[in-house]
Protein backbone atom coordinates (compact mmCIF):
# COMPACT_ATOMS: atom_id res chain seq x y z
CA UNK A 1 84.84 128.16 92.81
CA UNK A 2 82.36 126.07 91.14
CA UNK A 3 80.00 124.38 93.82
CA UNK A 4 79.96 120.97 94.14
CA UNK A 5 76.53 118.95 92.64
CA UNK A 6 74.36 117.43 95.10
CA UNK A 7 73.99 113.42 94.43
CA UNK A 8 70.60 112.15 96.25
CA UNK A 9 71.56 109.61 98.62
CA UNK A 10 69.42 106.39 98.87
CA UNK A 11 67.81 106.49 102.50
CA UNK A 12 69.65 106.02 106.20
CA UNK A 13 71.95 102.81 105.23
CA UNK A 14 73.74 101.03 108.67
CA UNK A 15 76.53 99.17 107.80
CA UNK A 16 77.27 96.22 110.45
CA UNK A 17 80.21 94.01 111.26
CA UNK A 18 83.08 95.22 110.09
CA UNK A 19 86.35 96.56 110.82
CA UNK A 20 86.31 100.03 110.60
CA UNK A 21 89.04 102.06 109.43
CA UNK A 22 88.62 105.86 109.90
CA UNK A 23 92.03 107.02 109.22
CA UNK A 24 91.00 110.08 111.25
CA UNK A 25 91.01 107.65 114.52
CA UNK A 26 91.24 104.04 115.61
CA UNK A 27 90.12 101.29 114.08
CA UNK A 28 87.14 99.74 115.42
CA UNK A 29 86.58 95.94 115.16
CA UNK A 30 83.34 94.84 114.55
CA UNK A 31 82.08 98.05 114.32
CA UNK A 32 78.76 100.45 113.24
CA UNK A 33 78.55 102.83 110.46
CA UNK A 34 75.44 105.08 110.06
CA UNK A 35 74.89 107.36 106.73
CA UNK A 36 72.00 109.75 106.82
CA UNK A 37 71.30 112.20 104.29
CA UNK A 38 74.48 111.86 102.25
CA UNK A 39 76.76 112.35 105.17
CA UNK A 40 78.03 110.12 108.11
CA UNK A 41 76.23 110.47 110.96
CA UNK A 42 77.75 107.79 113.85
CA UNK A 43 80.86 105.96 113.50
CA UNK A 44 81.33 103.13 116.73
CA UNK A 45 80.79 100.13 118.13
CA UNK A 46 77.99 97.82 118.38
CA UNK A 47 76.03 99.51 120.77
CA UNK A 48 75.90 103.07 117.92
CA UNK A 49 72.61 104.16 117.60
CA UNK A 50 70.87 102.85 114.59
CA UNK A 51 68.07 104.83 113.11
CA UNK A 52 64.57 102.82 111.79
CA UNK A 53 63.98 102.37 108.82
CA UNK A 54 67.30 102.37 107.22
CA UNK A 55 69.18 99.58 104.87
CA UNK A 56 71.05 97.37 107.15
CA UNK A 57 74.39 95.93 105.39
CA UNK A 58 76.06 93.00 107.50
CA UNK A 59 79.76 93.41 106.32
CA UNK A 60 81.08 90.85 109.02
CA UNK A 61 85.08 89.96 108.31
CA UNK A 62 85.43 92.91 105.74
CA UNK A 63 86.70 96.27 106.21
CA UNK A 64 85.30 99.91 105.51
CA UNK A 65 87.80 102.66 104.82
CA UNK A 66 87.11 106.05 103.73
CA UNK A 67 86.85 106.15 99.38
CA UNK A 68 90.77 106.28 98.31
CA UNK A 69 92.03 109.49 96.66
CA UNK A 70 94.11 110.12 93.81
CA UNK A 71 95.47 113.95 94.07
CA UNK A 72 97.55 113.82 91.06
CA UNK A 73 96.19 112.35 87.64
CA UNK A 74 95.11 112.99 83.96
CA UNK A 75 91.89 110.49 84.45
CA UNK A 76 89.11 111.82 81.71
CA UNK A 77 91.63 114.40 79.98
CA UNK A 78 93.72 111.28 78.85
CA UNK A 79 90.86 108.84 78.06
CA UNK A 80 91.78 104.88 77.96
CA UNK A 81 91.56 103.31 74.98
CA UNK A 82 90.63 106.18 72.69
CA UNK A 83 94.21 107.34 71.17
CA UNK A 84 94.72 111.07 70.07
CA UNK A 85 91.12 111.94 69.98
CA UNK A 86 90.85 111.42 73.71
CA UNK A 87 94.21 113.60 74.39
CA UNK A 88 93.30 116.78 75.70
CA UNK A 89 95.98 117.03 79.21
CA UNK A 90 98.29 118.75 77.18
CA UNK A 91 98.20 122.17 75.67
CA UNK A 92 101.73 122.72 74.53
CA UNK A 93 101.16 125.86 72.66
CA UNK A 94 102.70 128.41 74.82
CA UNK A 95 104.74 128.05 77.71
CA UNK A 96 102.53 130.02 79.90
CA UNK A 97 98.89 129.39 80.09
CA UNK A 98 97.70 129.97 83.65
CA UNK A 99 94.01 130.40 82.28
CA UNK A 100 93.51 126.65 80.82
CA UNK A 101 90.80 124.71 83.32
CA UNK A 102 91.19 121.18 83.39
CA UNK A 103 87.58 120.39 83.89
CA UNK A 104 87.03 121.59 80.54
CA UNK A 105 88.93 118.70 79.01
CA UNK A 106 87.28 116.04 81.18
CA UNK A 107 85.01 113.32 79.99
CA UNK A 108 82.80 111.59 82.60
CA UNK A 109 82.77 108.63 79.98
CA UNK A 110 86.63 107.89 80.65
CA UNK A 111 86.11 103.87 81.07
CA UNK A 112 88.74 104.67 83.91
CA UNK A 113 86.29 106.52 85.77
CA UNK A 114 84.49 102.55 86.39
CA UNK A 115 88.44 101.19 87.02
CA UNK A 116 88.86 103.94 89.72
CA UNK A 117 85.70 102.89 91.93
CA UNK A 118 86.17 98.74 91.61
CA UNK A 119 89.85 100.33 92.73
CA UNK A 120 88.33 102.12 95.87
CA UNK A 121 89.39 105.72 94.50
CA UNK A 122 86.63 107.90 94.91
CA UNK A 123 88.49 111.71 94.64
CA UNK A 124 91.14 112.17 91.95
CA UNK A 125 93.03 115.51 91.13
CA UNK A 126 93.15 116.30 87.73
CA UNK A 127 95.70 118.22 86.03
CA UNK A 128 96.49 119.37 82.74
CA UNK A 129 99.89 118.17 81.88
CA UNK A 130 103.55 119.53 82.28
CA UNK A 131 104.99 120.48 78.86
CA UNK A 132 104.36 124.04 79.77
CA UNK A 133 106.06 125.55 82.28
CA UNK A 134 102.74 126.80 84.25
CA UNK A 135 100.20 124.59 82.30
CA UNK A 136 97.02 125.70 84.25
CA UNK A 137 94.08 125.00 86.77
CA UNK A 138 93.66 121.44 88.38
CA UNK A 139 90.56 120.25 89.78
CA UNK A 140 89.28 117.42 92.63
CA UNK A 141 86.11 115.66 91.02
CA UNK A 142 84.25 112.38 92.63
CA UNK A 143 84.75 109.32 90.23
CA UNK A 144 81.01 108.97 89.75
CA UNK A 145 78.65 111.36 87.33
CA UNK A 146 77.53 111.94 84.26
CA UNK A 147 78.89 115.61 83.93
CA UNK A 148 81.29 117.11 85.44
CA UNK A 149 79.27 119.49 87.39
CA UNK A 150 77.78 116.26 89.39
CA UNK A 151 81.72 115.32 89.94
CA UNK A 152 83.67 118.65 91.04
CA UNK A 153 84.57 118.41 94.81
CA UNK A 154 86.64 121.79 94.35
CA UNK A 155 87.53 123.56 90.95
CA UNK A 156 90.61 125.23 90.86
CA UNK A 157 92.13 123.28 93.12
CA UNK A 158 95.83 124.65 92.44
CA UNK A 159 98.03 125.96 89.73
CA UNK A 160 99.85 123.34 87.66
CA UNK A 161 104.01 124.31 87.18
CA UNK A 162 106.59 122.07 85.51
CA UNK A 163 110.09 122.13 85.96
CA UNK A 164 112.89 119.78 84.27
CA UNK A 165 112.71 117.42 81.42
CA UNK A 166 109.34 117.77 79.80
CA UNK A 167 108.97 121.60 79.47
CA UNK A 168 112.87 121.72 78.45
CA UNK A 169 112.11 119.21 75.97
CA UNK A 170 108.94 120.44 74.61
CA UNK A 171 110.12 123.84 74.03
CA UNK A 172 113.73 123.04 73.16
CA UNK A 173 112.70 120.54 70.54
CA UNK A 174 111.10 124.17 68.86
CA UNK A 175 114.76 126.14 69.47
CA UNK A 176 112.11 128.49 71.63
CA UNK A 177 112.24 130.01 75.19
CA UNK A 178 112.09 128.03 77.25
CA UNK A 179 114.92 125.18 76.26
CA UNK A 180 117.36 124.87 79.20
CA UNK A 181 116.51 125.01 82.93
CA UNK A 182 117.65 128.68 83.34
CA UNK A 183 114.76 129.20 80.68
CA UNK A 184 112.40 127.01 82.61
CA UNK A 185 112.72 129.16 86.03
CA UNK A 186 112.95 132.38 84.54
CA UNK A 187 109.60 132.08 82.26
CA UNK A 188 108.17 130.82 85.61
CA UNK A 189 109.22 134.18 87.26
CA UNK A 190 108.47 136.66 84.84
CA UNK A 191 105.03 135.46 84.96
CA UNK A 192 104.75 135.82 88.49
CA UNK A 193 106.40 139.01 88.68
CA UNK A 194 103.76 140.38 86.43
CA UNK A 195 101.20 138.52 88.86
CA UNK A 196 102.65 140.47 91.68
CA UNK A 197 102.39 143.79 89.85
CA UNK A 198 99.11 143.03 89.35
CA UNK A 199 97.94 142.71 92.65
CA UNK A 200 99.36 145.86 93.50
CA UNK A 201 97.81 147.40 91.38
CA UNK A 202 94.30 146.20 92.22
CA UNK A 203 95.13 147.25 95.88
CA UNK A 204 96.21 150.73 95.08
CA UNK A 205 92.37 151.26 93.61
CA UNK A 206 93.33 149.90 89.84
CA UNK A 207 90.02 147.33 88.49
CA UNK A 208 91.39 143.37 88.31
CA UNK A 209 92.78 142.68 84.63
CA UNK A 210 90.15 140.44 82.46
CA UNK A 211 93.23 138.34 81.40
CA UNK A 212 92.05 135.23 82.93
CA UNK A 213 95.89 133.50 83.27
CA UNK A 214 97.10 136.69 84.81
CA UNK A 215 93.77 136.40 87.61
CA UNK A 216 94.62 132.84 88.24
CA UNK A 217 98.89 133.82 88.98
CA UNK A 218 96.96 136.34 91.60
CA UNK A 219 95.11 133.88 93.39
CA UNK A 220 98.10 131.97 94.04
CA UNK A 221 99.99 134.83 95.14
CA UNK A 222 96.97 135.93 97.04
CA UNK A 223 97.13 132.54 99.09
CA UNK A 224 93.58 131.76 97.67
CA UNK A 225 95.56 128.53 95.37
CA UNK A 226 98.00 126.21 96.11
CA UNK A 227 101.27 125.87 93.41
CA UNK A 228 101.56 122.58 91.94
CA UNK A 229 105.05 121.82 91.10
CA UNK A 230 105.39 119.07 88.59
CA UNK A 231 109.34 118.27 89.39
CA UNK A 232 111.33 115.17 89.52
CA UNK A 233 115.33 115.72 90.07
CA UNK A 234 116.11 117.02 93.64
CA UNK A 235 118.10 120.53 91.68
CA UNK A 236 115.01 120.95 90.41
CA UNK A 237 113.05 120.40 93.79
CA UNK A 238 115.27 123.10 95.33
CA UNK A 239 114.14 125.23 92.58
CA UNK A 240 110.86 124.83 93.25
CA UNK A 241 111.26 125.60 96.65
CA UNK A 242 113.47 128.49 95.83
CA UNK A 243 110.88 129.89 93.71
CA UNK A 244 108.52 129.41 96.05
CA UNK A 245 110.12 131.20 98.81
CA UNK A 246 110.62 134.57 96.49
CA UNK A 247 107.07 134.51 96.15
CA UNK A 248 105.46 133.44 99.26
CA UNK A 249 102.48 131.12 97.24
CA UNK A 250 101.93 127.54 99.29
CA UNK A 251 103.92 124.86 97.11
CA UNK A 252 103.18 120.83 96.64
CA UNK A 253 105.69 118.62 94.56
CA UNK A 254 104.22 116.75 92.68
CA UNK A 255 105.95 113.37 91.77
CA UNK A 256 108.98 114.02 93.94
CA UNK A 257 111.02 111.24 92.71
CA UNK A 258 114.06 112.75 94.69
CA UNK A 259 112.30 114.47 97.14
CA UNK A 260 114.17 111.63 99.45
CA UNK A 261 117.42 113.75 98.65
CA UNK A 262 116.11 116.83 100.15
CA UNK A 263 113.51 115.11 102.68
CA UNK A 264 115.10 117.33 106.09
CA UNK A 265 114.59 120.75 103.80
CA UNK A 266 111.09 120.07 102.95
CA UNK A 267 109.98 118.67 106.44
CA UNK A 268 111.37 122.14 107.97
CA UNK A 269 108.98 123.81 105.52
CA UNK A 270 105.94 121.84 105.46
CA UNK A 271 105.94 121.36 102.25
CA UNK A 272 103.99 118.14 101.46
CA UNK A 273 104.82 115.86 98.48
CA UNK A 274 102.64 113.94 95.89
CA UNK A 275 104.64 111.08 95.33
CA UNK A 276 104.43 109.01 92.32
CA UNK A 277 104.29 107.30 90.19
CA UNK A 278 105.82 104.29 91.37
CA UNK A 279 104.97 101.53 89.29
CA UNK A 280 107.42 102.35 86.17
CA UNK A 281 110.72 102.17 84.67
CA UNK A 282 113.21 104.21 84.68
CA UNK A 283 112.43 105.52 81.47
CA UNK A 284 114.56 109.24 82.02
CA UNK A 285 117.19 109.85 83.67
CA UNK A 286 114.88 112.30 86.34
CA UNK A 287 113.78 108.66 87.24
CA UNK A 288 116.48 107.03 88.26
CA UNK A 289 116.30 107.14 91.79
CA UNK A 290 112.95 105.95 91.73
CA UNK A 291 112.49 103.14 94.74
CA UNK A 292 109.44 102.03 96.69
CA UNK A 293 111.29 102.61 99.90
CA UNK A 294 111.67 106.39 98.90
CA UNK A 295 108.14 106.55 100.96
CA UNK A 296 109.23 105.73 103.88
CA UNK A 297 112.15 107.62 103.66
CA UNK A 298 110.33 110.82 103.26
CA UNK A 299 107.73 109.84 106.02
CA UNK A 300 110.04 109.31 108.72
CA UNK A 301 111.27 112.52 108.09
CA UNK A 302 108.37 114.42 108.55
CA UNK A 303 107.21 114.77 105.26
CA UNK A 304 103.45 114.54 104.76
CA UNK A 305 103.03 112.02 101.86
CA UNK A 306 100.40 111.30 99.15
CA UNK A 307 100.99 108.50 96.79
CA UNK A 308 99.63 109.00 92.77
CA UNK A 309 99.46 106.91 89.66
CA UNK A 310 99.97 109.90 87.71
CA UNK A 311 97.35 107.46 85.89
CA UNK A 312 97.48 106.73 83.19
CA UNK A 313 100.78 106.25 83.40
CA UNK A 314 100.01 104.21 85.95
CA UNK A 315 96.20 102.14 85.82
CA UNK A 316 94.41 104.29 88.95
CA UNK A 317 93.00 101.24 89.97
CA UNK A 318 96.74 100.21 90.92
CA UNK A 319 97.00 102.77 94.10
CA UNK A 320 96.57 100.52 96.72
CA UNK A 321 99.27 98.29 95.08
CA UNK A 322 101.60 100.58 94.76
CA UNK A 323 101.28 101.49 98.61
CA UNK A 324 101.10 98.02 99.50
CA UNK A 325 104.40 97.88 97.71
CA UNK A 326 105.78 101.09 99.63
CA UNK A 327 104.35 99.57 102.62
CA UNK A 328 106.85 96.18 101.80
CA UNK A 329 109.51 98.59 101.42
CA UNK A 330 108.88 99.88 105.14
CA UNK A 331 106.75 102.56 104.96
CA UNK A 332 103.75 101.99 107.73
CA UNK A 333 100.98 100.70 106.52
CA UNK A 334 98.83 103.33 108.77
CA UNK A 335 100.82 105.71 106.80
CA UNK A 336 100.15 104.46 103.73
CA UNK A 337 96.40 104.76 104.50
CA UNK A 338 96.77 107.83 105.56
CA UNK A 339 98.68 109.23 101.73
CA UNK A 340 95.33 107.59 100.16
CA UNK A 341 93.02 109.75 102.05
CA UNK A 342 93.46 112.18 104.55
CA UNK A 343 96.37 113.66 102.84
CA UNK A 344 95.64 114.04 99.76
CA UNK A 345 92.16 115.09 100.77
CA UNK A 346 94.55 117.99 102.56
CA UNK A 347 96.14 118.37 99.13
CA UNK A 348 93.47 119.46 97.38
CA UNK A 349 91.13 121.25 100.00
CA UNK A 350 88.62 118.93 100.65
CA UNK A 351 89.40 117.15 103.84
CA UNK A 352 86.50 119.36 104.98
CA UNK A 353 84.28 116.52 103.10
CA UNK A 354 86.24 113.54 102.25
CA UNK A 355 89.14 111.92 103.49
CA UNK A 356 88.03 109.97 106.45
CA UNK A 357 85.27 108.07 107.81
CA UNK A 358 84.27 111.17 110.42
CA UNK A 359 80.53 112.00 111.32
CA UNK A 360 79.57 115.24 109.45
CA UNK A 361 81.79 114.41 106.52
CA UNK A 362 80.28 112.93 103.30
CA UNK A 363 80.02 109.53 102.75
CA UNK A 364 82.14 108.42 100.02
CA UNK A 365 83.18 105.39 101.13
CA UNK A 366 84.31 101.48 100.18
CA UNK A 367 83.70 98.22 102.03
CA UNK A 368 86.36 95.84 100.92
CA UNK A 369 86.34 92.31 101.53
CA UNK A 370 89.66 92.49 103.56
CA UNK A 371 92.79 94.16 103.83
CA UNK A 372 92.84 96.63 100.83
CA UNK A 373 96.63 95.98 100.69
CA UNK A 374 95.92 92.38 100.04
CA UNK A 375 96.23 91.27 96.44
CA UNK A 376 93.18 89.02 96.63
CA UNK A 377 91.19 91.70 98.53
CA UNK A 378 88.33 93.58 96.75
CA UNK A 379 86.23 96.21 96.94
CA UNK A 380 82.23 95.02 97.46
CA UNK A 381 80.50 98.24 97.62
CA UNK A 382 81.31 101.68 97.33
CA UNK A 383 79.13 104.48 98.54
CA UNK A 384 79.10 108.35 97.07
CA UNK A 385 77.53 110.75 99.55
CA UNK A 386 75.52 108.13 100.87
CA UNK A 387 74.62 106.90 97.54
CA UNK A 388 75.72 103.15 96.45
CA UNK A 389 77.74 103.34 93.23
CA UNK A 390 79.37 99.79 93.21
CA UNK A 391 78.30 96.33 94.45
């Protein structure tokens, strides 16, 4: 795992006034934040302990919420504004390639890096894209940095898998294996079959193979990754899951556009779901079920729920419109916090460090003038392990 880059944070900063949001407890109304050496070190009331010397911020009538998080998108892999020479999310080559690393494909000078922070998303997960059955290694990277080294929270941060249209299509188009479903699941596990051959061979005495894909199918199987299941059509969710269970590897769907269908099964398995994006037409038939109120749907079930853009299919700085628009269509808006945080903080294994506004945790955090699920609302400083970044 590549370590994360340390960013120098500013001096002791005590933020004043506002409503404070931690997701990982109640709010507190006109409350204290203190940030100390990149990480928060008192979250209360007025009567917090405030430390000398440090850059007071009087944020009376706004709110502060932990930085937003994006688990699932192609942000610096599919640059904005930059056409085919920016496309790098996708390498549909070979219906198995385990060993591709999507921080190799981002660029820190994305322009939708700066969209992301005036949007309040501070994480994102990056993943290569899903014309390849397993496509390769996501990873969770800060929105702020001039290399990705300064940016990478966690890196892998799961296994990228695709079942349904786009693999069918990609490979069918070729008259190649994989070009029907049946093709789809089986390349998916041969590939892990192989992976499970491997590790027992390594545990009978045998060295580790140098085959880089083949290493990265172990560390899934090993429990050391977490499978992320690009899937849209609930036959193909109960796929995933089937899959899944033959194998024993953690799974996440990602998108999940009829993960409503199937909501009971996956809330008996604790299996949590990306869901998104939300803001589009139905453009395919695997999207044809897509509703805002499918959030709610799957919450109230049990289901622990991120919301994505999927940018840039959807613009990342949309997130907090499309929950506000779940949230109209009855999901609770504490809920709704929670899927741009905490959750998808869980998703991708940093919740150890981001995610909420706890003391220990870094500070990566926003201070919005209001309600973030107000239209009019905006964000007037974000913050980056105690470092201001915005405002």
């Amino acid at each position: 795992m590549i370590p994360s880059y340390p960013v120098a944070p500013d001096g002791p900063v005590i933020i004043t006034g506002a409503r404070l949001v931690p997701i990982s407890s109640d709010p507190i109304d006109d409350g204290v934040l203190v940030i100390e050496h990149g990480l928060i070190s008192a979250v209360g009331d007025r009567g917090t302990r405030r430390p000398d010397g440090a850059t007071m911020i009087d944020a009376a009538g706004c709110w502060v919420l932990p930085g937003f998080i994006d688990a699932h998108t192609h942000i610096g892999t599919l640059e904005e504004g930059v056409g085919w020479a920016g496309d790098d999310h996708d390498e549909a080559t070979a219906p198995v390639t385990a060993q591709l690393r999507a921080i190799d494909a981002v660029n820190p000078a994305d322009i939708a890096f700066a969209d992301a922070v005036a949007g309040g998303v501070l994480a994102v997960g990056v993943n290569p894209g899903s014309c390849n059955p397993i496509g390769g290694q996501s990873a969770a990277l800060r929105t702020v940095g001039r290399t990705v080294e300064q940016m990478v929270l966690r890196s892998p941060a799961g296994l990228k898998s695709a079942l349904g249209e786009n693999p069918k299509k990609a490979y069918g188009d070729r008259q190649q294996l994989p070009s029907t479903r049946m093709g789809v699941a089986a390349v998916i596990r041969q590939a892990l079959t192989d992976a499970a051959a491997d590790l027992d061979r390594v545990a009978a005495g045998d060295p580790a193979p140098t085959d880089l894909g083949r290493r990265a199918l172990m560390a899934v199987l090993a429990g050391e990754l977490p499978w992320r299941q690009h899937v849209h059509r609930a036959d193909d969710i109960a796929t995933a899951v089937r899959l899944a269970d033959e194998f024993g590897y953690r799974l996440i769907v990602d998108h999940g556009t009829e993960a409503h269908l199937l909501a009971d099964l996956l809330a008996e398995r604790n299996i949590p779901v990306l869901l998104g994006p939300l803001i589009v037409g139905r453009g395919k038939v695997e999207l044809r079920n897509r509703s805002f109120a499918n959030a709610a749907i799957l919450a109230a079930a049990g289901v622990e729920i991120s919301l994505v853009t999927d940018h840039p299919v959807v613009p990342i700085e949309l997130a907090r419109v499309q929950a506000g628009l779940a949230v109209a269509a009855g999901l609770p808006a504490e809920v709704a916090l929670r899927a741009l945080t905490m959750h998808p903080a869980r998703a991708l294994g940093i919740d150890d460090r981001v995610g909420s506004l706890a003391v220990g945790l870094q500070a990566d955090l926003c201070v919005w003038t209001g309600d973030p699920f107000e239209l009019a609302s905006r964000v007037r400083a974000a913050f980056v392990a105690g470092r201001r970044v915005f405002g």
